[in-house]
Protein backbone atom coordinates (compact mmCIF):
# COMPACT_ATOMS: atom_id res chain seq x y z
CA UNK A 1 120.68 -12.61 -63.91
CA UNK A 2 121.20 -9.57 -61.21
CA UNK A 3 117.88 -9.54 -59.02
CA UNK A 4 117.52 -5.82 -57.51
CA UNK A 5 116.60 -4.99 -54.27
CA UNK A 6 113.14 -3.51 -55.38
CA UNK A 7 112.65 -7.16 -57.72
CA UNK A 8 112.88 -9.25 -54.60
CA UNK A 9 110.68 -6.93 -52.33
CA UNK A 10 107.96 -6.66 -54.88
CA UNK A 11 107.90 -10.18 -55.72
CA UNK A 12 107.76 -11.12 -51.63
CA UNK A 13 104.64 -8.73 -51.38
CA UNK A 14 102.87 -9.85 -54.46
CA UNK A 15 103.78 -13.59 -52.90
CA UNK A 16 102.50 -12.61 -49.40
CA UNK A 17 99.41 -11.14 -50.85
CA UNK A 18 97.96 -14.07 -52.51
CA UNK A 19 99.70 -16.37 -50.20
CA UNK A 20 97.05 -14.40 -47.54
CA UNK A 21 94.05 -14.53 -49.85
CA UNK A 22 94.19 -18.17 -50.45
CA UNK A 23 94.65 -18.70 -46.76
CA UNK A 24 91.74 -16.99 -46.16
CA UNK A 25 89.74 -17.97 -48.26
CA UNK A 26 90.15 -22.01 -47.71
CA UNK A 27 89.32 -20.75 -43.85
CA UNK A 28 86.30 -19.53 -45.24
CA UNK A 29 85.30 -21.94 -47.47
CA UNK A 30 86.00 -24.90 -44.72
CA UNK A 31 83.86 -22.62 -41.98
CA UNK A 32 80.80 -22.65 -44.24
CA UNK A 33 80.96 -25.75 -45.88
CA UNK A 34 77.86 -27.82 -45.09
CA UNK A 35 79.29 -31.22 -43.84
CA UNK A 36 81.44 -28.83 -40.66
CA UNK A 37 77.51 -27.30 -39.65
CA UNK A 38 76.98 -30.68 -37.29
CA UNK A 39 80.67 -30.40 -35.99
CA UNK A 40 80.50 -26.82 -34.90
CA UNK A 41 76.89 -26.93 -33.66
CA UNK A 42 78.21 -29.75 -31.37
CA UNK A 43 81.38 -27.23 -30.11
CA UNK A 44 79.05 -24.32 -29.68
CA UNK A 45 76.74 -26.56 -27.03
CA UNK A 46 79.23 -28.79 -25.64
CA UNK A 47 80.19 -26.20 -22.91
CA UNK A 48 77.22 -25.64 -21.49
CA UNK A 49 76.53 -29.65 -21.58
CA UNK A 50 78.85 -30.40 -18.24
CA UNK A 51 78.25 -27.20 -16.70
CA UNK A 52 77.57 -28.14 -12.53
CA UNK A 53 74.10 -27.83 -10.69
CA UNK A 54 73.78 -25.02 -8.02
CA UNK A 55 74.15 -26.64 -4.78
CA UNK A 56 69.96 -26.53 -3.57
């Protein structure tokens, strides 16, 4: 079985591509999903939880 050149490169983009799209969409899927809302409400306000006084 002789592989060309051209085989191999369209087979690594085709990979690539859905390689990508599944990557992105399990990010998207794990950002929304409804059990991560309490997790990254807590990140968004723990910054501003410890923040110092003005000295008064």
């Amino acid at each position: 079985m002789d592989l060309a050149h051209d085989t191999l490169v369209w087979f690594s983009k085709s990979f690539g591509l859905f390689y990508l799209l599944a990557l992105s969409t399990g990010v998207v899927v794990y950002a929304y999903w409804p059990r991560n809302k309490g997790l990254f409400d807590q990140a968004a306000k723990s910054i501003l939880q410890g923040e110092d006084k003005p000295w008064l």
